[in-house]
Protein backbone atom coordinates (compact mmCIF):
# COMPACT_ATOMS: atom_id res chain seq x y z
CA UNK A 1 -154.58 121.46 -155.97
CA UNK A 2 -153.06 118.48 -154.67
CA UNK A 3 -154.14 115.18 -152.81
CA UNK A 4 -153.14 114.14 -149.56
CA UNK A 5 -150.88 111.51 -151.01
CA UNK A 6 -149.02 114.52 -153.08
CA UNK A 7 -150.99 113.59 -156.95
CA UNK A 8 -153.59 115.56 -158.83
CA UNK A 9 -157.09 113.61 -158.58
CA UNK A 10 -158.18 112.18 -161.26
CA UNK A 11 -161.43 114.52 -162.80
CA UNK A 12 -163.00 111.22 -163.82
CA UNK A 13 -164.83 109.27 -160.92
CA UNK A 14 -163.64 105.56 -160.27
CA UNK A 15 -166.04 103.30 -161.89
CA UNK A 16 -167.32 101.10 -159.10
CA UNK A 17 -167.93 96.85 -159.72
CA UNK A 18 -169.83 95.28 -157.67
CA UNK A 19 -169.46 93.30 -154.45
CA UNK A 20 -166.13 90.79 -154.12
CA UNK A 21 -168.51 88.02 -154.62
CA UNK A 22 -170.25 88.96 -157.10
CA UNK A 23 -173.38 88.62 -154.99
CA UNK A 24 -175.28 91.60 -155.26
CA UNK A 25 -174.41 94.53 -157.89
CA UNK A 26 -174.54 98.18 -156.62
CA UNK A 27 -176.25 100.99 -158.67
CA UNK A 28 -173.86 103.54 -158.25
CA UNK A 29 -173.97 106.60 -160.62
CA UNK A 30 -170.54 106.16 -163.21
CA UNK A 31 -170.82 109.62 -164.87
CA UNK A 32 -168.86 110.51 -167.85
CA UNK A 33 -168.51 113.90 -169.10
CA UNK A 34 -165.96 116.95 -170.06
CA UNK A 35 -163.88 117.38 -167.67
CA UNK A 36 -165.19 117.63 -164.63
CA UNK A 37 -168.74 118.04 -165.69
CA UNK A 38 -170.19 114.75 -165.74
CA UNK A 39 -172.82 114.56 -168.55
CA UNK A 40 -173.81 111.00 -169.22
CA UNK A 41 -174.82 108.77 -165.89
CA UNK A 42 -175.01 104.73 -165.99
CA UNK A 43 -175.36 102.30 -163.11
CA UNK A 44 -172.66 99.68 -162.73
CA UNK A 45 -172.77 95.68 -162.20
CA UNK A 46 -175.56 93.56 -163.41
CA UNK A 47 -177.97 97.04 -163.28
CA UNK A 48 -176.51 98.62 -166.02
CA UNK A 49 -173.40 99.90 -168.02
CA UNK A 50 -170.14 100.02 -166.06
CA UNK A 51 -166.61 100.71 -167.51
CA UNK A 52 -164.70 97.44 -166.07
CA UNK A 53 -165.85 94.50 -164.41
CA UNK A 54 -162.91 92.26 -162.94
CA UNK A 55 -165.12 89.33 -161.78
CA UNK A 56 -167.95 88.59 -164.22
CA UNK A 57 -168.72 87.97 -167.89
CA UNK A 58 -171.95 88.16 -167.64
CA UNK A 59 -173.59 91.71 -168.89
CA UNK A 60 -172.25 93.89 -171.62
CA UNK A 61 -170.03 96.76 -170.80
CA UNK A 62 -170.22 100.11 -172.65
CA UNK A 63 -168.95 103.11 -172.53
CA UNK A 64 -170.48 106.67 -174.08
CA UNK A 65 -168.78 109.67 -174.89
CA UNK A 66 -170.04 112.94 -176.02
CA UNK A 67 -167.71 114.44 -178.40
CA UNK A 68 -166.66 117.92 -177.38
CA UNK A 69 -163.21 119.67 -177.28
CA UNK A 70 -160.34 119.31 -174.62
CA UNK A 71 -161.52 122.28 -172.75
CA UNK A 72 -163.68 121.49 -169.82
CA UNK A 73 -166.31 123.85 -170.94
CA UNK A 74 -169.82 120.97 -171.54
CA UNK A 75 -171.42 120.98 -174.68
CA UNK A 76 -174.32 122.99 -175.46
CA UNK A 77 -177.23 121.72 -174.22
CA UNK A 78 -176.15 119.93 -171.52
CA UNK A 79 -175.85 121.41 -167.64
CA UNK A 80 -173.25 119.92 -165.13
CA UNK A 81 -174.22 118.99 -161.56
CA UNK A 82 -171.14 118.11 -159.24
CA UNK A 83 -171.34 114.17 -158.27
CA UNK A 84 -170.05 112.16 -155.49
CA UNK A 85 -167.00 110.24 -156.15
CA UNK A 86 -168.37 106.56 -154.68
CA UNK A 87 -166.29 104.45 -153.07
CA UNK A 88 -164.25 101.87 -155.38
CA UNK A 89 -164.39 98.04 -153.68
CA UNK A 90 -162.03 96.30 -156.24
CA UNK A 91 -159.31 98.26 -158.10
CA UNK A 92 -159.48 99.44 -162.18
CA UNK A 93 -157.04 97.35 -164.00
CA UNK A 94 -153.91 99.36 -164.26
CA UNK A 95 -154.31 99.46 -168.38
CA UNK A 96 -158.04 101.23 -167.91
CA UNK A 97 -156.37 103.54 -165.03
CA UNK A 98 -153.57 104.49 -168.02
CA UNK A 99 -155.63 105.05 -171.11
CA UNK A 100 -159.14 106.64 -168.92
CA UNK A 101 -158.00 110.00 -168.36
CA UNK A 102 -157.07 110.82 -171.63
CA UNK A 103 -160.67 112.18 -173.05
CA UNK A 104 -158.87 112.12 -176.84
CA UNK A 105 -157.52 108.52 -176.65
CA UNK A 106 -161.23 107.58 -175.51
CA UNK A 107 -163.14 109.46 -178.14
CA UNK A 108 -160.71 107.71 -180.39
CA UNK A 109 -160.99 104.53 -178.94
CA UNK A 110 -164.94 104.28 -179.06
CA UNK A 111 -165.10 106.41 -182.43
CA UNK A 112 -163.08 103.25 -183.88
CA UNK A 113 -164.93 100.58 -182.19
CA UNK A 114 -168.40 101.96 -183.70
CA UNK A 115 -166.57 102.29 -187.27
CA UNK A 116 -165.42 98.54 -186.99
CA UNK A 117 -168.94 97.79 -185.66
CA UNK A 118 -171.06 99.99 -189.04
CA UNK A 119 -168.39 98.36 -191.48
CA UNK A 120 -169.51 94.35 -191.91
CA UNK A 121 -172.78 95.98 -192.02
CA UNK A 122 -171.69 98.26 -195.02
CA UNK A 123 -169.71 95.30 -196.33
CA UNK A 124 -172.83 93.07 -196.62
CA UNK A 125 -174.87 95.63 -198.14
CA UNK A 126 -172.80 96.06 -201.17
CA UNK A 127 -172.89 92.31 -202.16
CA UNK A 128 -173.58 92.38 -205.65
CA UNK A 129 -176.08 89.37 -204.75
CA UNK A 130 -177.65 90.06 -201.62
CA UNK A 131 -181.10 91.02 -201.63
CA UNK A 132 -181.77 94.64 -201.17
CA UNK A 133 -183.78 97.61 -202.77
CA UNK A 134 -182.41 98.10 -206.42
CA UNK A 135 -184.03 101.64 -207.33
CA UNK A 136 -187.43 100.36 -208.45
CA UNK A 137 -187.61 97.04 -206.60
CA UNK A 138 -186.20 95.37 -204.01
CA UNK A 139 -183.63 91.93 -205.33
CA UNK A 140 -180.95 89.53 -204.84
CA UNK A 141 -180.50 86.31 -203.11
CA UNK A 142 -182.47 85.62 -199.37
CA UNK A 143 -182.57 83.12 -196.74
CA UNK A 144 -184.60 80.36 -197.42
CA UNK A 145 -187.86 81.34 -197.05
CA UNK A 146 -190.63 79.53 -194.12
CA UNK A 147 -193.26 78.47 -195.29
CA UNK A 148 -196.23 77.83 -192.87
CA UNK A 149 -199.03 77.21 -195.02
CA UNK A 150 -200.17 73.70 -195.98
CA UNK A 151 -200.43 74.76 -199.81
CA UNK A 152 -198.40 77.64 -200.74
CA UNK A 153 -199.04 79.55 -203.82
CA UNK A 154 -196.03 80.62 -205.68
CA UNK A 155 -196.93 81.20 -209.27
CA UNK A 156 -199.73 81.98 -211.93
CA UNK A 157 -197.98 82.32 -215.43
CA UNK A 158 -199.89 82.24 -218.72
CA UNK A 159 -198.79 79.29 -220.12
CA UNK A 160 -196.22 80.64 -223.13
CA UNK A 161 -192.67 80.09 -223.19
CA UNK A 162 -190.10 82.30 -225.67
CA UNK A 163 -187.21 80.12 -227.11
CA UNK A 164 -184.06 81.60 -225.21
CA UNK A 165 -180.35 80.03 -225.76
CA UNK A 166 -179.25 82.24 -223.18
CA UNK A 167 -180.30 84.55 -220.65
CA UNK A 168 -181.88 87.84 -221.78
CA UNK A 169 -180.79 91.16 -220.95
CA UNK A 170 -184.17 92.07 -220.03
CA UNK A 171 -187.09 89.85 -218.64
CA UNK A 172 -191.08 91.52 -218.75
CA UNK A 173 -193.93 90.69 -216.64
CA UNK A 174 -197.30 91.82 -218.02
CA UNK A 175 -200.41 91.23 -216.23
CA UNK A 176 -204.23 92.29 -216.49
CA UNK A 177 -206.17 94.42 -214.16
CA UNK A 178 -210.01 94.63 -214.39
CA UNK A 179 -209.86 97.20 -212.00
CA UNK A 180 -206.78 99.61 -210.36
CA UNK A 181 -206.55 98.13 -207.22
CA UNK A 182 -203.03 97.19 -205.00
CA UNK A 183 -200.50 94.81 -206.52
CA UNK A 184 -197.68 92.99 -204.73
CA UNK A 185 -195.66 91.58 -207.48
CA UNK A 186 -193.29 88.63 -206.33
CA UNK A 187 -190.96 86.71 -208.80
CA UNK A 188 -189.03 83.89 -207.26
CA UNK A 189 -187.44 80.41 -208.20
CA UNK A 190 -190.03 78.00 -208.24
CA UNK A 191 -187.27 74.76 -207.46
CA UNK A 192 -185.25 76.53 -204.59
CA UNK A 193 -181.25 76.09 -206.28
CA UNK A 194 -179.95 79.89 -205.37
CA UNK A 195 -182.96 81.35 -203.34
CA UNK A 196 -183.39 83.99 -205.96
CA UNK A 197 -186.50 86.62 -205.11
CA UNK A 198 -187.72 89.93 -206.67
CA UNK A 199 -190.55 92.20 -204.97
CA UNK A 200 -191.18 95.42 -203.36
CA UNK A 201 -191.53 96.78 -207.30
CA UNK A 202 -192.30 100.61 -207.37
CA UNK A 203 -194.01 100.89 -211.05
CA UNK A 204 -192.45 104.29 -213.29
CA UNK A 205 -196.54 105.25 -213.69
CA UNK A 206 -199.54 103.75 -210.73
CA UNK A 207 -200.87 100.56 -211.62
CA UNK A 208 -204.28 100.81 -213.75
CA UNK A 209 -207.37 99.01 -214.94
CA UNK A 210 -206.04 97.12 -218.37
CA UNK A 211 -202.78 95.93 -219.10
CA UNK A 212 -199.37 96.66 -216.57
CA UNK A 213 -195.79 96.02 -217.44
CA UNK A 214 -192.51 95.56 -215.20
CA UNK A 215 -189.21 94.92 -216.57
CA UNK A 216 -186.01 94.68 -215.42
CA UNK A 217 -182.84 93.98 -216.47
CA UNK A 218 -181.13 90.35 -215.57
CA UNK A 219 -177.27 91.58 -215.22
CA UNK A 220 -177.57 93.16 -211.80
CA UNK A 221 -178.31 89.70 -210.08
CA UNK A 222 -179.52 86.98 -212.04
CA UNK A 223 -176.27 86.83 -214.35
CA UNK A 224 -174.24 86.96 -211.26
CA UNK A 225 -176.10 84.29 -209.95
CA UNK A 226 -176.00 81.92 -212.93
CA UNK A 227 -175.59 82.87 -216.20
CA UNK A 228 -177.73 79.85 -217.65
CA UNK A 229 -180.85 80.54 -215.22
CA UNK A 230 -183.21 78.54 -216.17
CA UNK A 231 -186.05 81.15 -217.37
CA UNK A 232 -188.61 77.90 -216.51
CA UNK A 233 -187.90 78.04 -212.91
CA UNK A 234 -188.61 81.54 -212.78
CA UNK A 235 -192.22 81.63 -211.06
CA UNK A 236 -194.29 84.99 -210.91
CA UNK A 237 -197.55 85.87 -208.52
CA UNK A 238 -199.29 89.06 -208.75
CA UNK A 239 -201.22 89.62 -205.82
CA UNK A 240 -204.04 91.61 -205.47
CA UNK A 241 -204.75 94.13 -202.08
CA UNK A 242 -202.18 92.15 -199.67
CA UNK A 243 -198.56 90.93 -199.98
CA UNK A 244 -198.54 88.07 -198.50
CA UNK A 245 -199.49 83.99 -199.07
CA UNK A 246 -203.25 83.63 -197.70
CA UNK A 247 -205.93 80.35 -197.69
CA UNK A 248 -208.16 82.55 -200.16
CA UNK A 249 -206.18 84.03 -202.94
CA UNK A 250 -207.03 87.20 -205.59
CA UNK A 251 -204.01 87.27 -207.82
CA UNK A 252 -203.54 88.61 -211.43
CA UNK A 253 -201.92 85.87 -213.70
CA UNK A 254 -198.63 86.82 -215.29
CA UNK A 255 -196.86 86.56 -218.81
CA UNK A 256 -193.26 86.43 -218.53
CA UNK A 257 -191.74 87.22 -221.39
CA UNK A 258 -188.49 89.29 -222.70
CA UNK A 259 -189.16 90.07 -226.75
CA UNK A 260 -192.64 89.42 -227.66
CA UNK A 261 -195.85 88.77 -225.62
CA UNK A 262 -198.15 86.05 -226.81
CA UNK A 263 -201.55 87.81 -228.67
CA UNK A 264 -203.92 85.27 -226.47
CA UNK A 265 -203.61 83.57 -223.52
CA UNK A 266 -205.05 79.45 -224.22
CA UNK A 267 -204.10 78.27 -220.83
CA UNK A 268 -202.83 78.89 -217.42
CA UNK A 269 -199.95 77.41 -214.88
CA UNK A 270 -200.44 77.36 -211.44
CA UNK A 271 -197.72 76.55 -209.07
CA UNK A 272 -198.34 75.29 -205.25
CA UNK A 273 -196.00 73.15 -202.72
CA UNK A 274 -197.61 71.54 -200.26
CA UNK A 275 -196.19 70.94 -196.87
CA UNK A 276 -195.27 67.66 -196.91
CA UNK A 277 -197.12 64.72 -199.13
CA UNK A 278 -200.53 65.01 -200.41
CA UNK A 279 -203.06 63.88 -202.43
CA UNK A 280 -205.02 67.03 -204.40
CA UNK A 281 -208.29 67.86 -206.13
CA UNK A 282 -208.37 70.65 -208.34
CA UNK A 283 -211.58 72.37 -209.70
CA UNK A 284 -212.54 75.54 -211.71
CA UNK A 285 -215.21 77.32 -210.85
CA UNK A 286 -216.55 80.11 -213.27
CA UNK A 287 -217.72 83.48 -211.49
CA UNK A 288 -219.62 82.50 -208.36
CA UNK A 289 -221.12 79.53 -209.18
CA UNK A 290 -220.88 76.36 -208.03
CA UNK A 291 -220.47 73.45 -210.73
CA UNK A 292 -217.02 73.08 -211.37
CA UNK A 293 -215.96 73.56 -215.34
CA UNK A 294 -212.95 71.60 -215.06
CA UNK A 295 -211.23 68.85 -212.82
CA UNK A 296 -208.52 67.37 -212.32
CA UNK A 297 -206.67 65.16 -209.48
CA UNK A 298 -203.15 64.42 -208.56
CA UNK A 299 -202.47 61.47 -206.77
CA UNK A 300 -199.18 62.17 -205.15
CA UNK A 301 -197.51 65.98 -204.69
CA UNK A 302 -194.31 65.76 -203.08
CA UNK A 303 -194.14 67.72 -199.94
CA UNK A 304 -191.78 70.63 -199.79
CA UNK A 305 -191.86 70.63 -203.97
CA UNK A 306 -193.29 72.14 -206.21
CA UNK A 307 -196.67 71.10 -208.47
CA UNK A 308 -198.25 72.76 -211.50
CA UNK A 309 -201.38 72.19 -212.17
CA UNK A 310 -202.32 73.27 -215.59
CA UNK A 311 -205.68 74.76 -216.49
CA UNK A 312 -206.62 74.47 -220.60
CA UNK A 313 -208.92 78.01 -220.94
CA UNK A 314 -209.71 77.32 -224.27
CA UNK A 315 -212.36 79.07 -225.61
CA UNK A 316 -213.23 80.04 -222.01
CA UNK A 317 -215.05 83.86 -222.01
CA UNK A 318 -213.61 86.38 -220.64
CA UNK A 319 -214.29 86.86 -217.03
CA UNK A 320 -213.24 85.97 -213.37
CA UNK A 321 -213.03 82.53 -212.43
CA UNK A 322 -211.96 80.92 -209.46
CA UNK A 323 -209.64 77.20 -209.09
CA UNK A 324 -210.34 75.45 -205.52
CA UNK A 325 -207.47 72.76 -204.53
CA UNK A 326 -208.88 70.35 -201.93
CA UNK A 327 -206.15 67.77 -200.62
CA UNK A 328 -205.05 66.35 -197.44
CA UNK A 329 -202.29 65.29 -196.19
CA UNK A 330 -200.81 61.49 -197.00
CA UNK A 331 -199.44 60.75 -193.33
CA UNK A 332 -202.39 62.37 -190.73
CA UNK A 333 -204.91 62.55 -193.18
CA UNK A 334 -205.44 66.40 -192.41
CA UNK A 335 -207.48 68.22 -194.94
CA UNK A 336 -206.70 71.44 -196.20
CA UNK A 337 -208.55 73.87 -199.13
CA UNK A 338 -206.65 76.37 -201.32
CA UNK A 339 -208.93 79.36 -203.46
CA UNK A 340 -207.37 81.39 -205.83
CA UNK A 341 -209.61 83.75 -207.69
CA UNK A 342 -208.39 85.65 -211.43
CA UNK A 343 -209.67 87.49 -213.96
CA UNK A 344 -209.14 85.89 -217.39
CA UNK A 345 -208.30 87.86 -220.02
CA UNK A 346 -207.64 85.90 -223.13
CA UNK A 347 -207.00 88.45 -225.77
CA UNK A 348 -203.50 90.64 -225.42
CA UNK A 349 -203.00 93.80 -227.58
């Protein structure tokens, strides 16, 4: 059937803008469909999506497209209703009137645009270092992290180093449970130099009351990431029931080790950074009660760094036992109190 001017009308409806000066958008219905059974409606202008907009960069223009055949018949599912052509105010650029009815060139358009789009995405996900899930734990190299805690805990390690010339193959965490209860494992540089971090770890059998081990190897990431790593910068915190940094703390200290574990534990590290310069009291506390065992005070921590405060167990009884920072802060004088609560255990089979 032919128009009054003599051509075959177009079985797409003209996508209508909005006024000339931009003033006002109208929410007319821009369907989109096979053939001439429009299936997928959108408003045009500021309301919604449109196909073209001559006079205004300011909303995001898309266009969907169901994929079907180049028959007219709609896909399943889907019921057409006949629509009103509106009435077009300012003309479709002649390059949208050219490549628009052509259903294939469109599919193929979009279809390429949403490739180009997935892509990066795909791209970034297979960076050797990135951080992502690594079968039984998620690893790689993040975004600095944001801290907004005044002391942050970031490690409890026994305190036992094995000599190492270089890296090991394989690094081992093994930590004691009184109790099976939760455990969010986190091992992380302790001096940010590559923003290194390790968590999300999915143990081979469920965590259990006694001794746990997690290993993993070092080639995947930390090789790739420096081949000298510095296996003292390494910091580990097991934490008990909840994954994330909290004012009271229940962790389960750590030995980090890659051959052989130590047969005793004589002494603990714990790592904090306060937010900006401090002055800190430390005191250990066994059980519940309240005279401190131990103390000890440093004068000046370095905001934004790292501290270690080191706690000598000696002949200590097995137990749980619980290390209160108090501090405050050198510039405002704002006081702040850190708990962290353990179990020692200082024989290892």
């Amino acid at each position: 059937m032919k128009s009054a001017a003599g051509t075959s009308p177009s079985p797409f409806p003209k996508i209508p803008t909005t006024s000339p000066d931009h003033s006002e958008a109208r929410p007319l219905y821009s369907p989109i469909g096979c053939g001439d059974k429009p299936l997928v409606g959108g408003l045009a202008g500021r309301t919604g999506p449109a196909l073209f907009c001559p006079r205004s960069l300011e909303c995001v223009y898309f266009v969907v497209l169901p994929l079907c055949s180049l028959d007219s018949s709609p896909p399943l599912g889907y019921t057409s209703r006949p629509m009103q052509e509106p009435t077009l105010q300012t003309p479709l650029s002649p390059w949208v009137r050219r490549i628009w009815p052509s259903r294939l060139v469109s599919t193929l358009l979009v279809t390429g645009l949403l490739v180009g789009l997935a892509l990066p995405g795909a791209a970034l996900a297979l960076d050797p270092e990135e951080y992502q899930p690594r079968g039984n734990r998620s690893e790689g190299v993040k975004p600095k992290p944001v801290s907004g805690f005044d002391l942050e805990l970031l490690s409890v390690l026994a305190d036992f180093r094995e000599p190492a010339g270089t890296l090991p193959q394989t690094l081992r965490v093994k930590f004691f449970l009184p109790e099976a209860v939760p455990v969010h494992l986190t091992i992380r540089e302790q001096r940010y130099q590559h923003y290194y971090w390790l968590d999300r770890v999915v143990p081979s059998v469920p965590w259990q009351a006694g001794f746990n081990e997690f290993s993993w190897p070092t080639g995947e990431v930390l090789r790739q990431v420096d081949p000298g790593f510095p296996l003292e910068n390494l910091g580990v915190v097991v934490r008990l029931h909840r994954d994330r940094p909290a004012r009271d703390e229940a962790v389960a200290p750590a030995i980090l080790y890659y051959g052989t574990p130590p047969s005793s534990v004589g002494a603990y590290l714990f790592t904090m950074k306060p937010a900006g310069d401090a002055r800190l009291k430390c005191e250990m506390f066994r059980g519940g009660g309240d005279t401190p065992m131990w103390t000890s005070a440093i004068p000046l921590a370095a905001g934004d760094q790292p501290v270690t405060v080191r706690w000598p167990a000696g002949t200590a009884p097995a137990g749980p036992y619980r290390l209160v920072v108090t501090g405050y802060f050198l510039d405002n004088n704002q006081r702040f109190t850190q708990t962290v609560g353990f179990f020692h255990q200082p024989v290892v089979p």
